[in-house]
N, C-alpha and C. Protein backbone atom coordinates (compact mmCIF):
# COMPACT_ATOMS: atom_id res chain seq x y z
N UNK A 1 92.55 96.65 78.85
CA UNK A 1 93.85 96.74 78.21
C UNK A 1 94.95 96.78 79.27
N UNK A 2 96.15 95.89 79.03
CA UNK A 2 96.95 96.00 80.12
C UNK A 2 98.22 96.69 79.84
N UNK A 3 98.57 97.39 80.69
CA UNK A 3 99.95 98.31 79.85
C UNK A 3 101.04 97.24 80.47
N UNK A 4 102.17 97.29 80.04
CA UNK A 4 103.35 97.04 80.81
C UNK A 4 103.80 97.85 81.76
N UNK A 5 104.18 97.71 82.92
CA UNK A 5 104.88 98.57 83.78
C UNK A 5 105.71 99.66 83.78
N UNK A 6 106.02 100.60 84.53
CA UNK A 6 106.80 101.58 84.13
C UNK A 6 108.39 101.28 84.46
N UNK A 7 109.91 101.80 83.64
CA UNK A 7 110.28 101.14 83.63
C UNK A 7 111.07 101.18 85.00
N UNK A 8 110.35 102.45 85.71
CA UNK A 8 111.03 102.36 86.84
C UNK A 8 110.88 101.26 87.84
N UNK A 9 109.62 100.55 87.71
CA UNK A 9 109.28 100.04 88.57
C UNK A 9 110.21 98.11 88.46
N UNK A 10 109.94 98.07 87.12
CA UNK A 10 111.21 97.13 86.77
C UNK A 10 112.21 97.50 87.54
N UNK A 11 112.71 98.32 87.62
CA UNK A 11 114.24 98.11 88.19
C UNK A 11 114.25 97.86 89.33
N UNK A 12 113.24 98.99 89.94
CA UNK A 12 113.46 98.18 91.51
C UNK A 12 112.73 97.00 91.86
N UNK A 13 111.61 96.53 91.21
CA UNK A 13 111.70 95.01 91.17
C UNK A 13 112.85 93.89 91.63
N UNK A 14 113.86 94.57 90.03
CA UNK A 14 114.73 93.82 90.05
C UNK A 14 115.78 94.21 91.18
N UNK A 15 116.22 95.32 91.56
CA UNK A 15 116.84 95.59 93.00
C UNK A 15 116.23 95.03 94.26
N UNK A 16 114.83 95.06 94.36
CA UNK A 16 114.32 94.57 95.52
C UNK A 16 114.92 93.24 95.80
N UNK A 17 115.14 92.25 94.65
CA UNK A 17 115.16 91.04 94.00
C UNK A 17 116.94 91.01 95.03
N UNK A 18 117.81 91.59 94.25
CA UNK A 18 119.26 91.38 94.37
C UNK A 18 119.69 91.82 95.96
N UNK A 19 118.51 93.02 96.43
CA UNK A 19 118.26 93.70 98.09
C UNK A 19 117.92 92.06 98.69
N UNK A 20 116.68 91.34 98.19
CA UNK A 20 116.66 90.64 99.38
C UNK A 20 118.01 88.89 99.31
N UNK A 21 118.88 88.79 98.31
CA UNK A 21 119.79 88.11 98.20
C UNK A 21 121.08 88.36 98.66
N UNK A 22 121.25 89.47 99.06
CA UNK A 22 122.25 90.19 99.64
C UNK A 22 122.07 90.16 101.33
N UNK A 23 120.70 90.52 101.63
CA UNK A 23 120.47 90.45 103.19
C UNK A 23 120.25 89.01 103.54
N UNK A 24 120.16 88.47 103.04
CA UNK A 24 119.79 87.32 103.39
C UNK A 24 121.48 86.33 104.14
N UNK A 25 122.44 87.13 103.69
CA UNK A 25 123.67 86.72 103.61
C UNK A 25 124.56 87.41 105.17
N UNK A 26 124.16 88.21 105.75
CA UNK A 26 124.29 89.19 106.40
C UNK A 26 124.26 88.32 107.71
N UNK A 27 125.47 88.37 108.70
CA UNK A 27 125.45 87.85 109.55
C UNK A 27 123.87 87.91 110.65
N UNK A 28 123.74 86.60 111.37
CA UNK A 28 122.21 86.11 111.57
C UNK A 28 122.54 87.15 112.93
N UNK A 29 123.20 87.19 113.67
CA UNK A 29 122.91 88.62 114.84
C UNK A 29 122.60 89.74 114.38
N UNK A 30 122.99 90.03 112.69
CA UNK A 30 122.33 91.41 112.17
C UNK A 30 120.97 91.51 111.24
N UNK A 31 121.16 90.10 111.13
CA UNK A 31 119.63 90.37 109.77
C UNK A 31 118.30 90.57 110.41
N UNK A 32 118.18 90.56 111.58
CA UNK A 32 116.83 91.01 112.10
C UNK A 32 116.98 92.62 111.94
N UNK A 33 117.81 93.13 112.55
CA UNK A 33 118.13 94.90 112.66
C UNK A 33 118.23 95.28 111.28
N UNK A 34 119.55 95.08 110.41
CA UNK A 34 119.85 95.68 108.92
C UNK A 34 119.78 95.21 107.90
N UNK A 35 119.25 93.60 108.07
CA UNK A 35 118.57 93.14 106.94
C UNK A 35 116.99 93.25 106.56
N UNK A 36 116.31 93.27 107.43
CA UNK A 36 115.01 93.47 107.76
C UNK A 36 114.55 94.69 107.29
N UNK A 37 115.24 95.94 107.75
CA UNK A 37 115.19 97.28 107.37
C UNK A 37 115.13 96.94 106.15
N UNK A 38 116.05 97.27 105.49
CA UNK A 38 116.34 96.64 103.90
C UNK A 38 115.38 96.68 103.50
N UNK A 39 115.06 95.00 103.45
CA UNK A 39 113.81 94.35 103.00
C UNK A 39 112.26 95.40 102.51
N UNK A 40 112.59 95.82 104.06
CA UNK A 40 111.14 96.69 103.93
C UNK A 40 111.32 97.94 103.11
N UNK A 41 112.10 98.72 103.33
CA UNK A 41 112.36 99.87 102.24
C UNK A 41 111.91 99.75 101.07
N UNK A 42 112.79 98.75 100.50
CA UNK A 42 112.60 98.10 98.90
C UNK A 42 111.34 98.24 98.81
N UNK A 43 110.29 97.49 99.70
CA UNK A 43 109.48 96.89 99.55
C UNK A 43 108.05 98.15 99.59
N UNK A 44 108.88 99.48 100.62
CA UNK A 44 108.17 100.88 100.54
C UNK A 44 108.18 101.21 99.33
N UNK A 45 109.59 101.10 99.05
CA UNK A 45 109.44 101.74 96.84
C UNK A 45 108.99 101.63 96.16
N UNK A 46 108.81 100.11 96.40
CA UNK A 46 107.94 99.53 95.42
C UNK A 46 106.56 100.04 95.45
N UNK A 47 106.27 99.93 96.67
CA UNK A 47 104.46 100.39 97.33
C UNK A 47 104.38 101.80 96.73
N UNK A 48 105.42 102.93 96.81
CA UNK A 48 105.40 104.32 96.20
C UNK A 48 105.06 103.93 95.12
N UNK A 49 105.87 103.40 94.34
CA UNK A 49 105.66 103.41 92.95
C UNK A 49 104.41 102.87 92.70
N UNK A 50 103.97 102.03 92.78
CA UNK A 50 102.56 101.68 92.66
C UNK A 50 102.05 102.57 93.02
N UNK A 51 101.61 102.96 93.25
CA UNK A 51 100.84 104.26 93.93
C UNK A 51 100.55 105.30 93.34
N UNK A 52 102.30 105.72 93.14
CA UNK A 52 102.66 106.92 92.26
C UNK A 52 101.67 107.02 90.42
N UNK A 53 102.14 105.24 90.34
CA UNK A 53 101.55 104.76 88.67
C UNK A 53 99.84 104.50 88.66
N UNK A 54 99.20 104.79 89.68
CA UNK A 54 98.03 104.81 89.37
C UNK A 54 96.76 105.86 90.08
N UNK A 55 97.66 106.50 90.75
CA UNK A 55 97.10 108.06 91.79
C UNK A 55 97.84 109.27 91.25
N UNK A 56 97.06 110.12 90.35
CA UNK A 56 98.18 110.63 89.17
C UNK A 56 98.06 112.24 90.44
N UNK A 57 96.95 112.44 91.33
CA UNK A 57 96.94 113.14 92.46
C UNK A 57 97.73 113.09 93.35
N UNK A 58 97.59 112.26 93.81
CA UNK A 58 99.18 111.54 95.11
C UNK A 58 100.60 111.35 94.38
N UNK A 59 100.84 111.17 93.10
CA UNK A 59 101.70 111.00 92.68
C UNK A 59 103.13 112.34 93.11
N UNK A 60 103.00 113.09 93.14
CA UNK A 60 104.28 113.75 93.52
C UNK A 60 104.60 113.60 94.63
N UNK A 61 103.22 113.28 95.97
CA UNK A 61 103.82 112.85 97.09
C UNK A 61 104.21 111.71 97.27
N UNK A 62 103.98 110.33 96.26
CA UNK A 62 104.07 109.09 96.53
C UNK A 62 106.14 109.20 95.93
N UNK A 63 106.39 110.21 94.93
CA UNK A 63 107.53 110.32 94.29
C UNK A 63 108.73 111.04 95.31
N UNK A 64 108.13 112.00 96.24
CA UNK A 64 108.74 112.70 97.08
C UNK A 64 109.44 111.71 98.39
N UNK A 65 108.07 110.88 98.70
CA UNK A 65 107.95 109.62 99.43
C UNK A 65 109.25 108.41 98.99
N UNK A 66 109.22 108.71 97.67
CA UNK A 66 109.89 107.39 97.33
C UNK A 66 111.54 107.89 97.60
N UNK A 67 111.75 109.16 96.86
CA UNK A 67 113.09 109.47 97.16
C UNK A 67 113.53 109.54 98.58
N UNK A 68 113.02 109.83 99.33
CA UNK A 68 113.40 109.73 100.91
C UNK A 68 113.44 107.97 101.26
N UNK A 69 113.08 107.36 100.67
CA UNK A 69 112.93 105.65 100.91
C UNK A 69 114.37 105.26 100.63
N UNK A 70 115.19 105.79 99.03
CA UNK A 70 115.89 105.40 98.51
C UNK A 70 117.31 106.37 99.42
N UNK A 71 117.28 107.65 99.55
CA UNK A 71 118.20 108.04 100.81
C UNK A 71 118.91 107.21 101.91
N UNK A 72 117.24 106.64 102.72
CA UNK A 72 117.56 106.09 103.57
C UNK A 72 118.42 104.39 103.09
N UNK A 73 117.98 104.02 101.99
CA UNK A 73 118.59 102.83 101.28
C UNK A 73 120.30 103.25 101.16
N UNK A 74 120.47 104.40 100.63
CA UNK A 74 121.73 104.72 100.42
C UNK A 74 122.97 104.71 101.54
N UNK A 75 122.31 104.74 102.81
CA UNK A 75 122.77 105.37 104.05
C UNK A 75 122.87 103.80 104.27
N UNK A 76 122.26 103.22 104.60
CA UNK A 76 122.02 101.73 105.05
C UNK A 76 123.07 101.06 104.61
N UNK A 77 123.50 100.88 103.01
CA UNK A 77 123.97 100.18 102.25
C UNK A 77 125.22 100.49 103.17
N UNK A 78 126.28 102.06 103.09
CA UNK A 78 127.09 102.39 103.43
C UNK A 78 127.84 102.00 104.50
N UNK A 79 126.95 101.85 105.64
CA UNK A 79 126.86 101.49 107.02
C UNK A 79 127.43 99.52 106.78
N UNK A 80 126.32 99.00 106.03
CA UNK A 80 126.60 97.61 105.75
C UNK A 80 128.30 97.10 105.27
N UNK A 81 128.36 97.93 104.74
CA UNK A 81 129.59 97.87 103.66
C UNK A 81 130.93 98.31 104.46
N UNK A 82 130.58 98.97 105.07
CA UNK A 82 131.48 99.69 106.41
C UNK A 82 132.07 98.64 107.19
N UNK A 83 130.93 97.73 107.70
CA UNK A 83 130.95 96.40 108.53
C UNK A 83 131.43 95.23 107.69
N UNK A 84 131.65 95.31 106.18
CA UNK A 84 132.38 94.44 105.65
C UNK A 84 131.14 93.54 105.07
N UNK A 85 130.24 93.68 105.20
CA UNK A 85 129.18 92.46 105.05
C UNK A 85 128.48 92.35 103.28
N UNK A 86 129.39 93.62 103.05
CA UNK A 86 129.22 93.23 101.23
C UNK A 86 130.76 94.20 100.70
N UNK A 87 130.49 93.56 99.55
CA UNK A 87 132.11 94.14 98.81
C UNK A 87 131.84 95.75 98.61
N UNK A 88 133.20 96.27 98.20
CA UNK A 88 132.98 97.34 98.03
C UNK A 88 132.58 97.50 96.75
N UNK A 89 132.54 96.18 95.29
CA UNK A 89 131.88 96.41 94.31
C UNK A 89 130.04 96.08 94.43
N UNK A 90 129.96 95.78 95.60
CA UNK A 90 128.32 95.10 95.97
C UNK A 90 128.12 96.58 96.26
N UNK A 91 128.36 97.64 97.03
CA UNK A 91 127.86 98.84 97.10
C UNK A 91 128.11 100.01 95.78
N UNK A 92 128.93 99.80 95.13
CA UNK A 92 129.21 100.98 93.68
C UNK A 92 127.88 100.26 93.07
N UNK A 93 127.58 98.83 93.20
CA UNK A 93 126.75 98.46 92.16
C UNK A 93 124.71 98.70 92.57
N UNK A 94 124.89 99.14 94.22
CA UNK A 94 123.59 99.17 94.78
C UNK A 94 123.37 100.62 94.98
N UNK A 95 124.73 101.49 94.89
CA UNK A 95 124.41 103.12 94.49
C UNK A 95 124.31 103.46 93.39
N UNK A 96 124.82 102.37 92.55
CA UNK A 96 124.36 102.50 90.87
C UNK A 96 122.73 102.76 90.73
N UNK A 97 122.05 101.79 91.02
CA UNK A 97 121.12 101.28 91.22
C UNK A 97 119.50 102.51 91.48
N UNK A 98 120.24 102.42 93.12
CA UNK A 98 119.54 103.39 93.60
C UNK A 98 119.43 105.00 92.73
N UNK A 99 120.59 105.50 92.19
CA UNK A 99 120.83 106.80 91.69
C UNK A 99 119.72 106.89 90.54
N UNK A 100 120.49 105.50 89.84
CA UNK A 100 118.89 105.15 88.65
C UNK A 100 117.72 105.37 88.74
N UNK A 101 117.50 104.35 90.00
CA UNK A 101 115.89 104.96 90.20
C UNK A 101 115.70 106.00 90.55
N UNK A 102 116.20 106.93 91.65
CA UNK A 102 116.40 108.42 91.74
C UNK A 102 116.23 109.25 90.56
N UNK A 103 116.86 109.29 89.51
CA UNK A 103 116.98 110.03 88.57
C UNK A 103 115.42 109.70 87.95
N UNK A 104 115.01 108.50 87.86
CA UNK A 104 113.78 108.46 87.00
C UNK A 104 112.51 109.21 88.13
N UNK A 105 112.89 108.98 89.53
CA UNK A 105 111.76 109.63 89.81
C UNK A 105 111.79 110.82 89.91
N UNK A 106 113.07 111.33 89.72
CA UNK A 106 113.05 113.42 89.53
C UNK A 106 112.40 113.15 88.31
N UNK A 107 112.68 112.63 87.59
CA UNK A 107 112.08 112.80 85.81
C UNK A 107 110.60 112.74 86.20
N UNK A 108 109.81 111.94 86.42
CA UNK A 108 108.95 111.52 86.67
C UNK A 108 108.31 112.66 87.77
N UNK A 109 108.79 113.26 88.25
CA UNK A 109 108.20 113.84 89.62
C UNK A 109 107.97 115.49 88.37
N UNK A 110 109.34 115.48 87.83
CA UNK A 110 109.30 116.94 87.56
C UNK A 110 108.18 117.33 86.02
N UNK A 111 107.86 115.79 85.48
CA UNK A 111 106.83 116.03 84.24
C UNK A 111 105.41 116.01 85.08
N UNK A 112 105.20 115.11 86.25
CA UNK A 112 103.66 115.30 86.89
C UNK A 112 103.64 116.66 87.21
N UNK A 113 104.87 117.18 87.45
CA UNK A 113 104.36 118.59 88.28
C UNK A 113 104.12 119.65 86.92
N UNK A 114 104.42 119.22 85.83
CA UNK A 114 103.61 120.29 84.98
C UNK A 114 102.71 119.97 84.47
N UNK A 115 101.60 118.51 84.94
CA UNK A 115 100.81 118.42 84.24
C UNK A 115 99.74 119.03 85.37
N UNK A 116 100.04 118.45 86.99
CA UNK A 116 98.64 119.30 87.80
C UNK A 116 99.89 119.89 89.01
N UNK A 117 100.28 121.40 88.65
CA UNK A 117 101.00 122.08 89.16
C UNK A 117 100.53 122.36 91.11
């Protein structure tokens, strides 16, 4: 039986998606250093989350894991945006984003922890 995904993992799918269309744009002396980073983060979240959705043991550390991924995403973006290399509505819309998934993995973090405390 196959479930559908969780819907967190959709989103950052779809962020990973709009993360790597955005770096890709990023002047070519920086996209090895702060596009690259990027890339891979997303690409850690994603790996948490997987993880998280099928290691119901590891799961608060794969969730703990993930929020420190998305921090460092937050910090990154800022820095980018600083340098001009996306609008200032390209960052309200990638801290949108990020907060989202944040919030689902407190949700998510704080129901595993009452099922194996």
């Amino acid at each position: 039986m196959q479930t559908s995904p969780p819907p967190i993992l959709t989103i950052i799918e779809e962020f990973l998606g709009w993360t790597l269309d955005r770096t890709a744009d990023f002047p070519k002396s920086h996209r090895f250093t702060f596009g690259q980073r990027m890339d891979l983060l997303m690409l850690a979240a994603v790996e948490h989350t997987v993880a998280a959705r099928y290691d119901a043991w590891a799961r608060p550390a794969e969730l703990r894991a993930l929020n420190l991924v998305l921090e460092k995403c937050r910090v990154l973006w800022r820095l980018v945006q600083a340098r001009q290399w996306i609008s200032q509505r390209q960052l309200l819309f990638a801290a949108q984003k990020l907060d989202e998934i944040g919030r689902m993995a407190g949700a998510w973090l704080k129901a595993s922890e009452k099922k194996h405390p």
